[in-house]
C-alpha atoms as a PDB file:
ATOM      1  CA  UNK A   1      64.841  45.397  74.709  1.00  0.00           C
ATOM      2  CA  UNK A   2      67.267  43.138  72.542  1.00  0.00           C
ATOM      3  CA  UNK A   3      69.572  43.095  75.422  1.00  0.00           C
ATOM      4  CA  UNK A   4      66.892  41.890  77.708  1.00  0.00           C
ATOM      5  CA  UNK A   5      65.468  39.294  75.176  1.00  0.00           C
ATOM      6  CA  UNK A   6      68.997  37.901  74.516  1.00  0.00           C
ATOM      7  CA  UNK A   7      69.295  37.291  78.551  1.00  0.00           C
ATOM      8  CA  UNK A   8      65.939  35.412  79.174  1.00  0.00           C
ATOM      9  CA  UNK A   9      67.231  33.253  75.984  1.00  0.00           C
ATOM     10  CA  UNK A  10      70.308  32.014  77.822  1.00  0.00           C
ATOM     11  CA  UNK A  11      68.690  31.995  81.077  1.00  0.00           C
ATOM     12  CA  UNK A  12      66.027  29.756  79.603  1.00  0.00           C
ATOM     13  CA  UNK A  13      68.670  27.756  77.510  1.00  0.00           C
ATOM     14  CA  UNK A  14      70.959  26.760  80.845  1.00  0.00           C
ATOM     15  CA  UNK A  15      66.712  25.899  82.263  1.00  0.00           C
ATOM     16  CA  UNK A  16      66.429  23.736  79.678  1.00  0.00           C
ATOM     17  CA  UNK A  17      69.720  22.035  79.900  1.00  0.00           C
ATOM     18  CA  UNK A  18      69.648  21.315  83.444  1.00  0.00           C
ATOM     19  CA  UNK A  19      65.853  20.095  82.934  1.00  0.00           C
ATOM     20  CA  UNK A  20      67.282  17.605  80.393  1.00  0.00           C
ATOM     21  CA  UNK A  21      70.640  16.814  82.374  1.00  0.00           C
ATOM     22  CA  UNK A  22      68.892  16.736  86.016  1.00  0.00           C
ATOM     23  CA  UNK A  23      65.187  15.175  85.433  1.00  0.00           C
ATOM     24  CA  UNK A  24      64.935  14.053  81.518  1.00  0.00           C
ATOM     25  CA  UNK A  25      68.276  11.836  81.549  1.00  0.00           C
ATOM     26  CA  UNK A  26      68.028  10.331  84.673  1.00  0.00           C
ATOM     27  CA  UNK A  27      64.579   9.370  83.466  1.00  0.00           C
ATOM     28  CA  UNK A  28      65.500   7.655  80.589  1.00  0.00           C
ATOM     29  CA  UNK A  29      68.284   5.715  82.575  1.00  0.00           C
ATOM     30  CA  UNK A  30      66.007   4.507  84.911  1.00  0.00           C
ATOM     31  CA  UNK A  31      63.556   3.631  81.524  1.00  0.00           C
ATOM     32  CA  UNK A  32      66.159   1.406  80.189  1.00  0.00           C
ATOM     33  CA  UNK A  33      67.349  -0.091  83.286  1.00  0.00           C
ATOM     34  CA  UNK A  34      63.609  -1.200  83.709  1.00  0.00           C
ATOM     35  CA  UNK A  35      63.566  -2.418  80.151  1.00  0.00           C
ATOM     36  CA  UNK A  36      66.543  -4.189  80.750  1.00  0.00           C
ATOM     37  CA  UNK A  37      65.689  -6.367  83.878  1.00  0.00           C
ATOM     38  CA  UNK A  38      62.249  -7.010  82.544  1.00  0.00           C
ATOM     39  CA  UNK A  39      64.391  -8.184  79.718  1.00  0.00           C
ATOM     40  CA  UNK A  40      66.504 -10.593  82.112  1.00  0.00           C
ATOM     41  CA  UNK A  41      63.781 -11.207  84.525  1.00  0.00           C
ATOM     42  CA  UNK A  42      61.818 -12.730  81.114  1.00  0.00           C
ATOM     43  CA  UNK A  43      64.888 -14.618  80.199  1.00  0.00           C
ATOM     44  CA  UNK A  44      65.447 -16.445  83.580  1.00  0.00           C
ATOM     45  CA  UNK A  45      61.209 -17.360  83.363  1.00  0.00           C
ATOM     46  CA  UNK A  46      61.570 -18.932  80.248  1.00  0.00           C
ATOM     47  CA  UNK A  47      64.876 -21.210  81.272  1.00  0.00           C
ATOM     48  CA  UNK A  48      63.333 -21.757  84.862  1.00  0.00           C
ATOM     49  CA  UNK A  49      60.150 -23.185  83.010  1.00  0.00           C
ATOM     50  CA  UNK A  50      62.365 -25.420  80.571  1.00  0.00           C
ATOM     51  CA  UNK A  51      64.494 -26.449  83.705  1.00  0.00           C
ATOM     52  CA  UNK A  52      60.830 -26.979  85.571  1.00  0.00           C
ATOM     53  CA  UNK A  53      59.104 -28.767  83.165  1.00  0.00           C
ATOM     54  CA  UNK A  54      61.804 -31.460  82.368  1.00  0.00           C
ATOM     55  CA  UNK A  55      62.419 -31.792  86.372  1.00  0.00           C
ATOM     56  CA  UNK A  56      65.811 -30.315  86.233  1.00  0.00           C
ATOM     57  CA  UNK A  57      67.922 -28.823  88.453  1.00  0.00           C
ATOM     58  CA  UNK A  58      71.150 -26.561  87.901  1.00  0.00           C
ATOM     59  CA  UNK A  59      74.279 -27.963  88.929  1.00  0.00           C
ATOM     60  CA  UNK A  60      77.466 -25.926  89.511  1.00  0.00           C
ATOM     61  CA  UNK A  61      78.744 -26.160  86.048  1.00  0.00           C
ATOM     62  CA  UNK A  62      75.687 -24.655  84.573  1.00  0.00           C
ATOM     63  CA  UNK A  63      76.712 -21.439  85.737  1.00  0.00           C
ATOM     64  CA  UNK A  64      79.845 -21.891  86.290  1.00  0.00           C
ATOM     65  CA  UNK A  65      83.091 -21.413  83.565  1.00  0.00           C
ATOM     66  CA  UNK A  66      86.066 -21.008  86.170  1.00  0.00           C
ATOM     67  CA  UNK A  67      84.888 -17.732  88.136  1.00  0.00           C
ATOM     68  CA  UNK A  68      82.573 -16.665  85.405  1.00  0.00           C
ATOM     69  CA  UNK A  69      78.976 -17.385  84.889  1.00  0.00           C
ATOM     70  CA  UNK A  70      78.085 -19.125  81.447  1.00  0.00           C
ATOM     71  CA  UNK A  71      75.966 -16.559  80.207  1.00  0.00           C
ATOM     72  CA  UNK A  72      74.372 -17.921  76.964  1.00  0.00           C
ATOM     73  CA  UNK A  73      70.815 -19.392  77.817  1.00  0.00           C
ATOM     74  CA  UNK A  74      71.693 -21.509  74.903  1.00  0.00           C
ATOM     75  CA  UNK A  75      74.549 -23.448  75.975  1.00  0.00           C
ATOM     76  CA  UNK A  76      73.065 -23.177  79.400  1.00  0.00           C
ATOM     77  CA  UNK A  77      70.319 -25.498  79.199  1.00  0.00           C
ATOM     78  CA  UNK A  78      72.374 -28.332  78.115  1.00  0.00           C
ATOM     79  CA  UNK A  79      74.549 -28.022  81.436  1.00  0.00           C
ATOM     80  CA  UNK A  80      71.479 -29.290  83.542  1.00  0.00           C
ATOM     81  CA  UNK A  81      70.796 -32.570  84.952  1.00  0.00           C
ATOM     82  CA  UNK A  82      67.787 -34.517  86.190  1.00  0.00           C
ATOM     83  CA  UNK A  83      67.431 -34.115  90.118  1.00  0.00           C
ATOM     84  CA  UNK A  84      65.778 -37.449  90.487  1.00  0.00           C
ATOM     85  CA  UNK A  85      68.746 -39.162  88.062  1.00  0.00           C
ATOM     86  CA  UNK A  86      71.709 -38.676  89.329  1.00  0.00           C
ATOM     87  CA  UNK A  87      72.115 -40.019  91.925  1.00  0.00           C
ATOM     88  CA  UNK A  88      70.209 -43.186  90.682  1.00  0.00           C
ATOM     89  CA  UNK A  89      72.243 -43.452  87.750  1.00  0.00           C
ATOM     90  CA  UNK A  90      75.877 -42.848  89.249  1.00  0.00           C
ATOM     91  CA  UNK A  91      76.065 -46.865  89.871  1.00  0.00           C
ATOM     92  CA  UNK A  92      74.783 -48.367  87.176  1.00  0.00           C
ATOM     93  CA  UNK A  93      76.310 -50.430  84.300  1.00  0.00           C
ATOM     94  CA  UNK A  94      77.298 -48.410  81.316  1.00  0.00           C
ATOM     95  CA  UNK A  95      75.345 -51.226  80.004  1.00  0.00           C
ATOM     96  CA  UNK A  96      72.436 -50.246  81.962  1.00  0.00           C
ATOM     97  CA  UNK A  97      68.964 -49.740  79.813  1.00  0.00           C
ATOM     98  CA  UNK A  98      68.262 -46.936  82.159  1.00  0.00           C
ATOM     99  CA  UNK A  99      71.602 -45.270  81.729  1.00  0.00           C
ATOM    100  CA  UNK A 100      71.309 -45.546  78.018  1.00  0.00           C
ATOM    101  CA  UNK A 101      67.816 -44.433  77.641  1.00  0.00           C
ATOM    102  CA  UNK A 102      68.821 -40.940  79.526  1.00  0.00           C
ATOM    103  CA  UNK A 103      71.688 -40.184  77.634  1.00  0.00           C
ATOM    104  CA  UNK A 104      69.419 -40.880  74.557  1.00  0.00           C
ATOM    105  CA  UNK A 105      66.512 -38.709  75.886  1.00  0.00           C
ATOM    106  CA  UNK A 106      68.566 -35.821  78.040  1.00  0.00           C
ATOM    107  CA  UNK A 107      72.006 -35.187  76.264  1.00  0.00           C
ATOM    108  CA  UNK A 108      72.038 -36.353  72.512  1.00  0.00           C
ATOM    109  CA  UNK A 109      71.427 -33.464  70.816  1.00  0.00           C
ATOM    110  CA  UNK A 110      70.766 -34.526  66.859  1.00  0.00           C
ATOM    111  CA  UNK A 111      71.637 -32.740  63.618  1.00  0.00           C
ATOM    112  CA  UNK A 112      70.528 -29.008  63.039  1.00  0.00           C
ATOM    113  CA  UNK A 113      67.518 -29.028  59.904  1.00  0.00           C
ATOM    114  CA  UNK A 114      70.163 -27.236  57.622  1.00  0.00           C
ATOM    115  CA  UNK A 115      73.722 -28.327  57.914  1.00  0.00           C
ATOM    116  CA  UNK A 116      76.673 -25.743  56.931  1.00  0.00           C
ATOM    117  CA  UNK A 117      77.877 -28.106  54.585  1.00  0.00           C
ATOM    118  CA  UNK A 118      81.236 -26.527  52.739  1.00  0.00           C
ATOM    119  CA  UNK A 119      82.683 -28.901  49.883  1.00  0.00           C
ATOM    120  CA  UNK A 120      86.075 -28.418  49.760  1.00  0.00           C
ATOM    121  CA  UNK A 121      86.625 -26.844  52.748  1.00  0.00           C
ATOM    122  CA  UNK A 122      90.478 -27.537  53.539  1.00  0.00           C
ATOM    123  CA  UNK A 123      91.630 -30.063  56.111  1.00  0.00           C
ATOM    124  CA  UNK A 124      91.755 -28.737  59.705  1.00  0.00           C
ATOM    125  CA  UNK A 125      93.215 -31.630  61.574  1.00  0.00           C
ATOM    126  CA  UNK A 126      97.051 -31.249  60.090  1.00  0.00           C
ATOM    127  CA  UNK A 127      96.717 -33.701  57.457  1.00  0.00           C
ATOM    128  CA  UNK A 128      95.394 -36.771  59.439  1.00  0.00           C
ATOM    129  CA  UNK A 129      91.572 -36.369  57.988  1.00  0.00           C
ATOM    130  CA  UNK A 130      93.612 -37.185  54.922  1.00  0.00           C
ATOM    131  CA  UNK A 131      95.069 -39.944  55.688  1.00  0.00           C
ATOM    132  CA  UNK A 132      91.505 -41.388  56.785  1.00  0.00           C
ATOM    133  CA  UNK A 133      90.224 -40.325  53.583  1.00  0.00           C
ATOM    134  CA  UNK A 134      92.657 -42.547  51.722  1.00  0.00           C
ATOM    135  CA  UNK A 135      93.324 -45.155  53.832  1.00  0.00           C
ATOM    136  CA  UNK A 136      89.112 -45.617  53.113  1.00  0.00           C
ATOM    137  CA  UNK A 137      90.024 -45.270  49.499  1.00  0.00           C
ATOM    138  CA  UNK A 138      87.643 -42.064  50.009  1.00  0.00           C
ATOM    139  CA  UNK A 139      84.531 -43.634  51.075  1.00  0.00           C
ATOM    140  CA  UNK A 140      81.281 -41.704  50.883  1.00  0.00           C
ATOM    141  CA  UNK A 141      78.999 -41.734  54.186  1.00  0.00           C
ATOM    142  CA  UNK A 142      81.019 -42.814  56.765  1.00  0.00           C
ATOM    143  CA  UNK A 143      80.477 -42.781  60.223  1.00  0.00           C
ATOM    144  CA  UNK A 144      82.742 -40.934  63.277  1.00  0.00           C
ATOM    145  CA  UNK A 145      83.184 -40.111  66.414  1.00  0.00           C
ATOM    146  CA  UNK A 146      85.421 -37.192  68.031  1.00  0.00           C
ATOM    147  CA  UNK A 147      85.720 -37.411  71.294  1.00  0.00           C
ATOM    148  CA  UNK A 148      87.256 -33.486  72.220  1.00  0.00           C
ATOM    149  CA  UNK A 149      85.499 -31.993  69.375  1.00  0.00           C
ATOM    150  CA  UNK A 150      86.194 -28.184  70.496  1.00  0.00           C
ATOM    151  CA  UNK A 151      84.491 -25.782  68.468  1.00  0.00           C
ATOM    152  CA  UNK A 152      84.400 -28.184  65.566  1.00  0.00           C
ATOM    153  CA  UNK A 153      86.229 -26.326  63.488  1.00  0.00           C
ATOM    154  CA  UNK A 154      89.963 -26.062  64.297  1.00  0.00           C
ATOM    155  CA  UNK A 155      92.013 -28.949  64.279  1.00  0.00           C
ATOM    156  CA  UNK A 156      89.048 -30.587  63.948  1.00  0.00           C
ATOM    157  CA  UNK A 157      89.887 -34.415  62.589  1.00  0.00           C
ATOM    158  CA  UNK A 158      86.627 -35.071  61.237  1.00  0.00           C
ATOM    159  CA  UNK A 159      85.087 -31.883  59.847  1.00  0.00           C
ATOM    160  CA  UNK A 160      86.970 -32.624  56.091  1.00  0.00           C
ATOM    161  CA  UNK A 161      85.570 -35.960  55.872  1.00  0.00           C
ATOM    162  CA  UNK A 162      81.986 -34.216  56.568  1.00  0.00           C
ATOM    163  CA  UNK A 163      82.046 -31.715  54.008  1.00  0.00           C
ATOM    164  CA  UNK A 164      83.891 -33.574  51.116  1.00  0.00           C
ATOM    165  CA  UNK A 165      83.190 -36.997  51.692  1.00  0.00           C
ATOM    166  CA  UNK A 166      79.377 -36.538  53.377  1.00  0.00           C
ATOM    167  CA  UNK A 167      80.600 -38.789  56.686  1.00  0.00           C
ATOM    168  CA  UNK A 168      78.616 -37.802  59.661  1.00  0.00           C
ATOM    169  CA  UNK A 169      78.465 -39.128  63.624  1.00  0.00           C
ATOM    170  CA  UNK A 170      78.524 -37.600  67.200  1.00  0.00           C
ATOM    171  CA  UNK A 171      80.729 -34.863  68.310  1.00  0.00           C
ATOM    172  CA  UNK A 172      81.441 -35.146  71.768  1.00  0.00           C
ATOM    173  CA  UNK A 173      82.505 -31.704  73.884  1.00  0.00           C
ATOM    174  CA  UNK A 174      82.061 -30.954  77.700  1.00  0.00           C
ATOM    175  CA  UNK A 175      83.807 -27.592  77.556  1.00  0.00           C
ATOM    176  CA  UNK A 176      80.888 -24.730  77.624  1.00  0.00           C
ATOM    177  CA  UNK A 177      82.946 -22.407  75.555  1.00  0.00           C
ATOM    178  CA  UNK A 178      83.582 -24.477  72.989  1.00  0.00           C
ATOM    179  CA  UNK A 179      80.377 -26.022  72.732  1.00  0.00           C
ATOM    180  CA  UNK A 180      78.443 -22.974  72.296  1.00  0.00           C
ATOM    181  CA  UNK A 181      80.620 -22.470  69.159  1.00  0.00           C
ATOM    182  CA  UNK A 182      80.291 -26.113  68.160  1.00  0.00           C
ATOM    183  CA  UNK A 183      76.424 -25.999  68.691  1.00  0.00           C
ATOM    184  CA  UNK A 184      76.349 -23.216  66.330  1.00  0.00           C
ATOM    185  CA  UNK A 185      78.818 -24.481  63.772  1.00  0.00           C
ATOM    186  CA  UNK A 186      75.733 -26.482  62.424  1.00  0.00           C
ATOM    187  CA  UNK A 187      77.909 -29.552  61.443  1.00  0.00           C
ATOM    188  CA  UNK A 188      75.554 -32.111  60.359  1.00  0.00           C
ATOM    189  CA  UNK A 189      76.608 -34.498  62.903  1.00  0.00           C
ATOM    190  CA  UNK A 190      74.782 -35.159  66.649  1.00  0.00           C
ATOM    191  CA  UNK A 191      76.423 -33.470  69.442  1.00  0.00           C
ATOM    192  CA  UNK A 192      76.862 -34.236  73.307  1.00  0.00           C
ATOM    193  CA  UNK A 193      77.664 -32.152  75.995  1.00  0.00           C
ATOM    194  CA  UNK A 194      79.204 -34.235  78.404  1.00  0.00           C
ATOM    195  CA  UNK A 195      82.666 -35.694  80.067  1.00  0.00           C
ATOM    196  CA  UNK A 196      83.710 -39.117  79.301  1.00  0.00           C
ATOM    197  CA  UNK A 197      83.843 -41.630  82.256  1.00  0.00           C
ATOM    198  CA  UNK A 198      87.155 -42.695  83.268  1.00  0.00           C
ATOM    199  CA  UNK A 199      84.701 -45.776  85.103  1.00  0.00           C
ATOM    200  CA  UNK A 200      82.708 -48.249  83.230  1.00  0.00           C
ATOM    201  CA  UNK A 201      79.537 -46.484  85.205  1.00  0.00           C
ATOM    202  CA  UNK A 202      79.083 -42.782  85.447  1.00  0.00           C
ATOM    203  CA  UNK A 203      80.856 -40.880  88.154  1.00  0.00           C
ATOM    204  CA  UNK A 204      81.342 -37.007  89.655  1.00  0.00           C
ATOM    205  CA  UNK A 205      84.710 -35.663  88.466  1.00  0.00           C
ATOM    206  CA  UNK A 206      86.686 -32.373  88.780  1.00  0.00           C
ATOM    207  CA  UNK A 207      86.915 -30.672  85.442  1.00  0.00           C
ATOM    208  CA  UNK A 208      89.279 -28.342  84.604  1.00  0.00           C
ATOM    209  CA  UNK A 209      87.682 -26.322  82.180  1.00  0.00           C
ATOM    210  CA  UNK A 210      90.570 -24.204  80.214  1.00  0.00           C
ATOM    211  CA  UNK A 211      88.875 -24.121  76.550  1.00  0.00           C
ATOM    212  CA  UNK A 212      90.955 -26.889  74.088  1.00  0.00           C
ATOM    213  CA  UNK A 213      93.170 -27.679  76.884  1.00  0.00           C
ATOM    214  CA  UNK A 214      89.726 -28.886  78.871  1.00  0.00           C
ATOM    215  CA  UNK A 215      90.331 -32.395  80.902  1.00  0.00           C
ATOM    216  CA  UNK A 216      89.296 -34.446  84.182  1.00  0.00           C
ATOM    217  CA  UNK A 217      92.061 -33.591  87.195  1.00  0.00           C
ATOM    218  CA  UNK A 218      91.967 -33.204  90.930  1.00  0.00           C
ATOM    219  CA  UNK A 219      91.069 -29.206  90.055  1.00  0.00           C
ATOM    220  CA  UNK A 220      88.158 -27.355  88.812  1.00  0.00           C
ATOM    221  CA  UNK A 221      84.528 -27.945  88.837  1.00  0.00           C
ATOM    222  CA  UNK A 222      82.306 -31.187  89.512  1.00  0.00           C
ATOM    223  CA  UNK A 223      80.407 -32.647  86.260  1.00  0.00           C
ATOM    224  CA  UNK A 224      78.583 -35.783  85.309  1.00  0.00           C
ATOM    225  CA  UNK A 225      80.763 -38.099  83.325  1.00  0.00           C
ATOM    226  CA  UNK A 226      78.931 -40.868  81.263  1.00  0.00           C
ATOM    227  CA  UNK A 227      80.901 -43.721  80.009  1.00  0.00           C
ATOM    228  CA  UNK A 228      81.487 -44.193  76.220  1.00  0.00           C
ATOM    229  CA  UNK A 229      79.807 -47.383  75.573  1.00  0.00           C
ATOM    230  CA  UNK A 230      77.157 -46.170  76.898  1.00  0.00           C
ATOM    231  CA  UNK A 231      77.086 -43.447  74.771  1.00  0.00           C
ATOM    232  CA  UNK A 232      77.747 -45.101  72.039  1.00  0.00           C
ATOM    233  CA  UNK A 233      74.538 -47.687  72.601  1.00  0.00           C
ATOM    234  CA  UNK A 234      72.504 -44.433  72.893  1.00  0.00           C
ATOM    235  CA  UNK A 235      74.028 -43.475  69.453  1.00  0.00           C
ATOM    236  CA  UNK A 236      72.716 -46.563  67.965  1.00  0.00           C
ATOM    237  CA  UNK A 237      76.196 -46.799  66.555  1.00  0.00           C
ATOM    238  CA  UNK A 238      78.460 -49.993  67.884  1.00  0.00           C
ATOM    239  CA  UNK A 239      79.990 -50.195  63.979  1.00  0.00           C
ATOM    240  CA  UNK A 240      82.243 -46.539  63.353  1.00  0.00           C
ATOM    241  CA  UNK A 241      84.713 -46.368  60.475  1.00  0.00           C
ATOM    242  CA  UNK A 242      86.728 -43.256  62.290  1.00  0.00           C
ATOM    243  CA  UNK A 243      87.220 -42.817  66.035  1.00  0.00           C
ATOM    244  CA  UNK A 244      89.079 -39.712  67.343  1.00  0.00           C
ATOM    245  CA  UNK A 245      89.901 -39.716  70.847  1.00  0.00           C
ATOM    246  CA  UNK A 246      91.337 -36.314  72.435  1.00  0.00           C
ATOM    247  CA  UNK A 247      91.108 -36.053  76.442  1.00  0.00           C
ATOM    248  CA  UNK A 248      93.992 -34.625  77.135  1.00  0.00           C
ATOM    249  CA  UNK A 249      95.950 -37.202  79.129  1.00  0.00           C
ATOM    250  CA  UNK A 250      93.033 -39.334  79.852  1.00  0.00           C
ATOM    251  CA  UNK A 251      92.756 -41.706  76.643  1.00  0.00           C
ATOM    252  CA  UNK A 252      93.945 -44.904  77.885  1.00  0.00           C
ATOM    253  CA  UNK A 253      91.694 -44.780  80.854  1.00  0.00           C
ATOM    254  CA  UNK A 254      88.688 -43.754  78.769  1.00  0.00           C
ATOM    255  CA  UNK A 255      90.012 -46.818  75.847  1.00  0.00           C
ATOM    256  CA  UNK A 256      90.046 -49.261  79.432  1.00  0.00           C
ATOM    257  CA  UNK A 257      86.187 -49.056  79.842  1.00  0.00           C
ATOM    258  CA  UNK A 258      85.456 -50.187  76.180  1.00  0.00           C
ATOM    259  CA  UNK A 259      84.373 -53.914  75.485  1.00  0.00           C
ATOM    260  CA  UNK A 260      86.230 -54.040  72.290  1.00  0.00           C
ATOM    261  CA  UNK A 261      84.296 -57.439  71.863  1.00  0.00           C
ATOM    262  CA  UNK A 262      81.079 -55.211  71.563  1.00  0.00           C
ATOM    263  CA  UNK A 263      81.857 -52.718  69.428  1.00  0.00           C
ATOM    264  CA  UNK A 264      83.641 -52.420  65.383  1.00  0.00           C
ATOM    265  CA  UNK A 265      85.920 -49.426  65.099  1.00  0.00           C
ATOM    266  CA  UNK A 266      87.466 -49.541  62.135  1.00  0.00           C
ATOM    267  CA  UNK A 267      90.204 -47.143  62.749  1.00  0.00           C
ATOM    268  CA  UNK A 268      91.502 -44.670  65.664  1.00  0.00           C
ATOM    269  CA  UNK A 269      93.429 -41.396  65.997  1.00  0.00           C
ATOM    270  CA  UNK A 270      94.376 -41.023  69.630  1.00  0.00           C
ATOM    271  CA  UNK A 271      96.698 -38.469  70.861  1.00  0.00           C
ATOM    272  CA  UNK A 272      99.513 -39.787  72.655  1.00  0.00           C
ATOM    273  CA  UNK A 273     101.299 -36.355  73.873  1.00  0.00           C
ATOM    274  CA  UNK A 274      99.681 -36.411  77.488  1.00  0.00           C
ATOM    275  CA  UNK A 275      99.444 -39.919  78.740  1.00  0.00           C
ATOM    276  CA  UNK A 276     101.445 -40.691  81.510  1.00  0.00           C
ATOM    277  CA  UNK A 277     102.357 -43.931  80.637  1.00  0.00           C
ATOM    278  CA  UNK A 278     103.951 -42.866  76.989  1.00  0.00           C
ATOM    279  CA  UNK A 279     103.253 -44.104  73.274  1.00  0.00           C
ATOM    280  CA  UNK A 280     104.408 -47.335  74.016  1.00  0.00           C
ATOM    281  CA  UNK A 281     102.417 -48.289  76.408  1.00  0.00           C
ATOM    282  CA  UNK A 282      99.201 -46.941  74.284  1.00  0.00           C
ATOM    283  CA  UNK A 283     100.378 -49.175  71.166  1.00  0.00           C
ATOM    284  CA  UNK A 284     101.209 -51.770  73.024  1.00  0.00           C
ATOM    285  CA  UNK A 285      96.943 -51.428  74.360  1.00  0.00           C
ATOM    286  CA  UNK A 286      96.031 -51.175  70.997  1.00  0.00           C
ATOM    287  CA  UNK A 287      97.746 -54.442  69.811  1.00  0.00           C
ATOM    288  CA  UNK A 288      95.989 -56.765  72.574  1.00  0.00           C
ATOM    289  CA  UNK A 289      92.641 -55.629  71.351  1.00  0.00           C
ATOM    290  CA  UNK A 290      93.576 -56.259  67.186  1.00  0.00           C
ATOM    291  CA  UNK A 291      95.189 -53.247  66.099  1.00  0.00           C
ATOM    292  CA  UNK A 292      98.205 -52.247  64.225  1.00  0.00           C
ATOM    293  CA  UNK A 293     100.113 -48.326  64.774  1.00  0.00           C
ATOM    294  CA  UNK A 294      99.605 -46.921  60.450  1.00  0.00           C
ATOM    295  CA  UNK A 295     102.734 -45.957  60.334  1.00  0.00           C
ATOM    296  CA  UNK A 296     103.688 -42.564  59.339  1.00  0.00           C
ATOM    297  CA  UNK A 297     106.179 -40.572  57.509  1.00  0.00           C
ATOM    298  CA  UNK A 298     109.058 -38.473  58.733  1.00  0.00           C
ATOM    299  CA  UNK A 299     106.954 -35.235  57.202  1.00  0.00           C
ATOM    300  CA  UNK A 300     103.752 -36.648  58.875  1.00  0.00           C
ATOM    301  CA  UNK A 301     105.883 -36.573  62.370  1.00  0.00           C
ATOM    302  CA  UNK A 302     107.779 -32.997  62.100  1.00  0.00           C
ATOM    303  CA  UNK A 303     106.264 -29.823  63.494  1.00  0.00           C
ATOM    304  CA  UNK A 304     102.815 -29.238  63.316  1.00  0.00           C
ATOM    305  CA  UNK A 305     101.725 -32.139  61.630  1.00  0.00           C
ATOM    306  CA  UNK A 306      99.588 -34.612  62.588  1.00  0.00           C
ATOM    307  CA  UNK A 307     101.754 -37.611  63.737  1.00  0.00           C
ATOM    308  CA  UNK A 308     103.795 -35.373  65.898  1.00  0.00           C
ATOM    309  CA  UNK A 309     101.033 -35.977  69.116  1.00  0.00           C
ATOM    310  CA  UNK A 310      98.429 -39.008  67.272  1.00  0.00           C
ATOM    311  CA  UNK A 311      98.615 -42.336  66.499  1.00  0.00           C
ATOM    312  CA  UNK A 312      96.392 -43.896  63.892  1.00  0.00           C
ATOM    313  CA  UNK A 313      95.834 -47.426  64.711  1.00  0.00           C
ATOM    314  CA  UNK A 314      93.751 -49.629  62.447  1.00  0.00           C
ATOM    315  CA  UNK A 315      91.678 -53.060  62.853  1.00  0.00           C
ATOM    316  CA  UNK A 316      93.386 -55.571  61.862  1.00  0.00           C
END
């Protein structure tokens, strides 16, 4: 009798497992796999309806990051573009009402409710934040603009002047990557997502997108590029007391489509390292519109500080 009981027990015990292995497993596979498109199909509804409602349509970038998709819904959205815009606004002057109005209305993206502010948070950009500071006899409340802001954290030239001197501006990053992580940074500055003109009217570019090496080159994907002035009339800011300009190789041509006559920088950090037509030729820009090179020491110019790739040129 004990011998026969203990046989049904394992007989029933392999029933059981192949009832759970066979039928209960593949059940719950199928349950979650169900979940999980309802899940996706409810995500793509609700940035379909965003993208519907402000007329939008997706462009290649949006979904594009070399081969890979951009997969945050987050920094999706901001890679979209009016339909009924583009084309409209690809001609027009950067000082265009039109032109300004959409890159106030579509791609300034202002200050988060509660900045992550961090007094005495040490300086990212090699020293050069630094050199700001004192050269404004650290001044309280300035204004900037970065222009290759990256994540907004490292190397960043302005993000020590934020949190110990309470400057703010605009942040300006096309890279997807890196914006996502700038966007949730929550610097207390406005933010744009978009690729400097090399024209002084928007234009279609390749972009290379390779994270902090990101630039404009006969490679990569095509993206809206908006000129600066433009973006800077949007800003509502023509009077800056720190401009950083970082395009990898593309800061003279970018510098070419400003009307210094129109605008008061106070001072600019440009990197010098990847323009074709060397340093020279970038101070020698710089010194036709009123500036002077700061100069720097021979510590400030060894490896890994700041004067080793920038210049800091300031209005005379």
């Amino acid at each position: 009798m004990k011998i026969f009981f203990l046989s049904k027990l394992r007989q029933n015990t392999w029933l059981l497992f192949a009832l759970v292995f066979f039928v209960v497993v593949p059940l719950w596979w199928i349950f979650l796999m169900q979940v999980r498109l309802s899940l996706m199909s409810a995500e793509i509804r609700e940035l379909s309806s965003i993208v519907r409602q402000r007329n939008f349509f997706v462009r290649d970038f949006m979904f594009a990051y070399g081969s890979s998709p951009i997969e945050d819904t987050e920094v999706r959205v901001f890679y979209t573009y009016p339909t009924s815009e583009v084309e409209r606004l690809k001609n027009l002057s950067q000082e265009d009402p039109l032109l300004i109005q959409h890159i106030k209305k579509i791609l300034l993206i202002p200050p988060p409710k509660h900045p992550r502010l961090r007094p005495g948070i040490a300086d990212e950009s090699r020293g050069q934040s630094k050199r700001i500071s004192e050269l404004f006899k650290h001044k309280k409340g300035g204004i900037f603009v970065e222009c290759g802001a990256s994540d907004g954290h490292h190397l960043s030239n302005t993000l020590y002047l934020e949190a110990n001197y309470n400057w703010t501006g605009l942040l300006i990053e096309p890279e997807p990557h890196n914006f996502g992580r700038l966007y949730r940074f929550h610097r207390n500055a406005w933010l744009l997502p978009a690729c400097l003109s090399l024209k002084k009217f928007p234009m279609m570019a390749k972009f290379n997108a390779m994270r902090e090496w990101s630039k404009i080159d006969s490679s990569g994907i095509n993206v809206h590029c908006v000129p600066l002035y433009s973006i800077l009339k949007a800003f509502n800011a023509t009077s800056i007391d720190f401009f950083s300009l970082d395009v990898e190789g593309n800061e003279l041509d970018v510098l070419k489509t400003l009307p210094f006559d129109k605008v008061d920088i106070k001072t600019f950090a440009i990197e010098f390292s990847n323009i074709k037509e060397g340093k020279e030729h970038l101070r020698q820009f710089m010194i036709s519109k009123g500036y002077y090179e700061l100069p720097s020491t021979q510590k400030e110019r060894s490896h890994l500080n700041w004067a080793q790739e920038d210049c800091i040129f300031v209005k005379k």
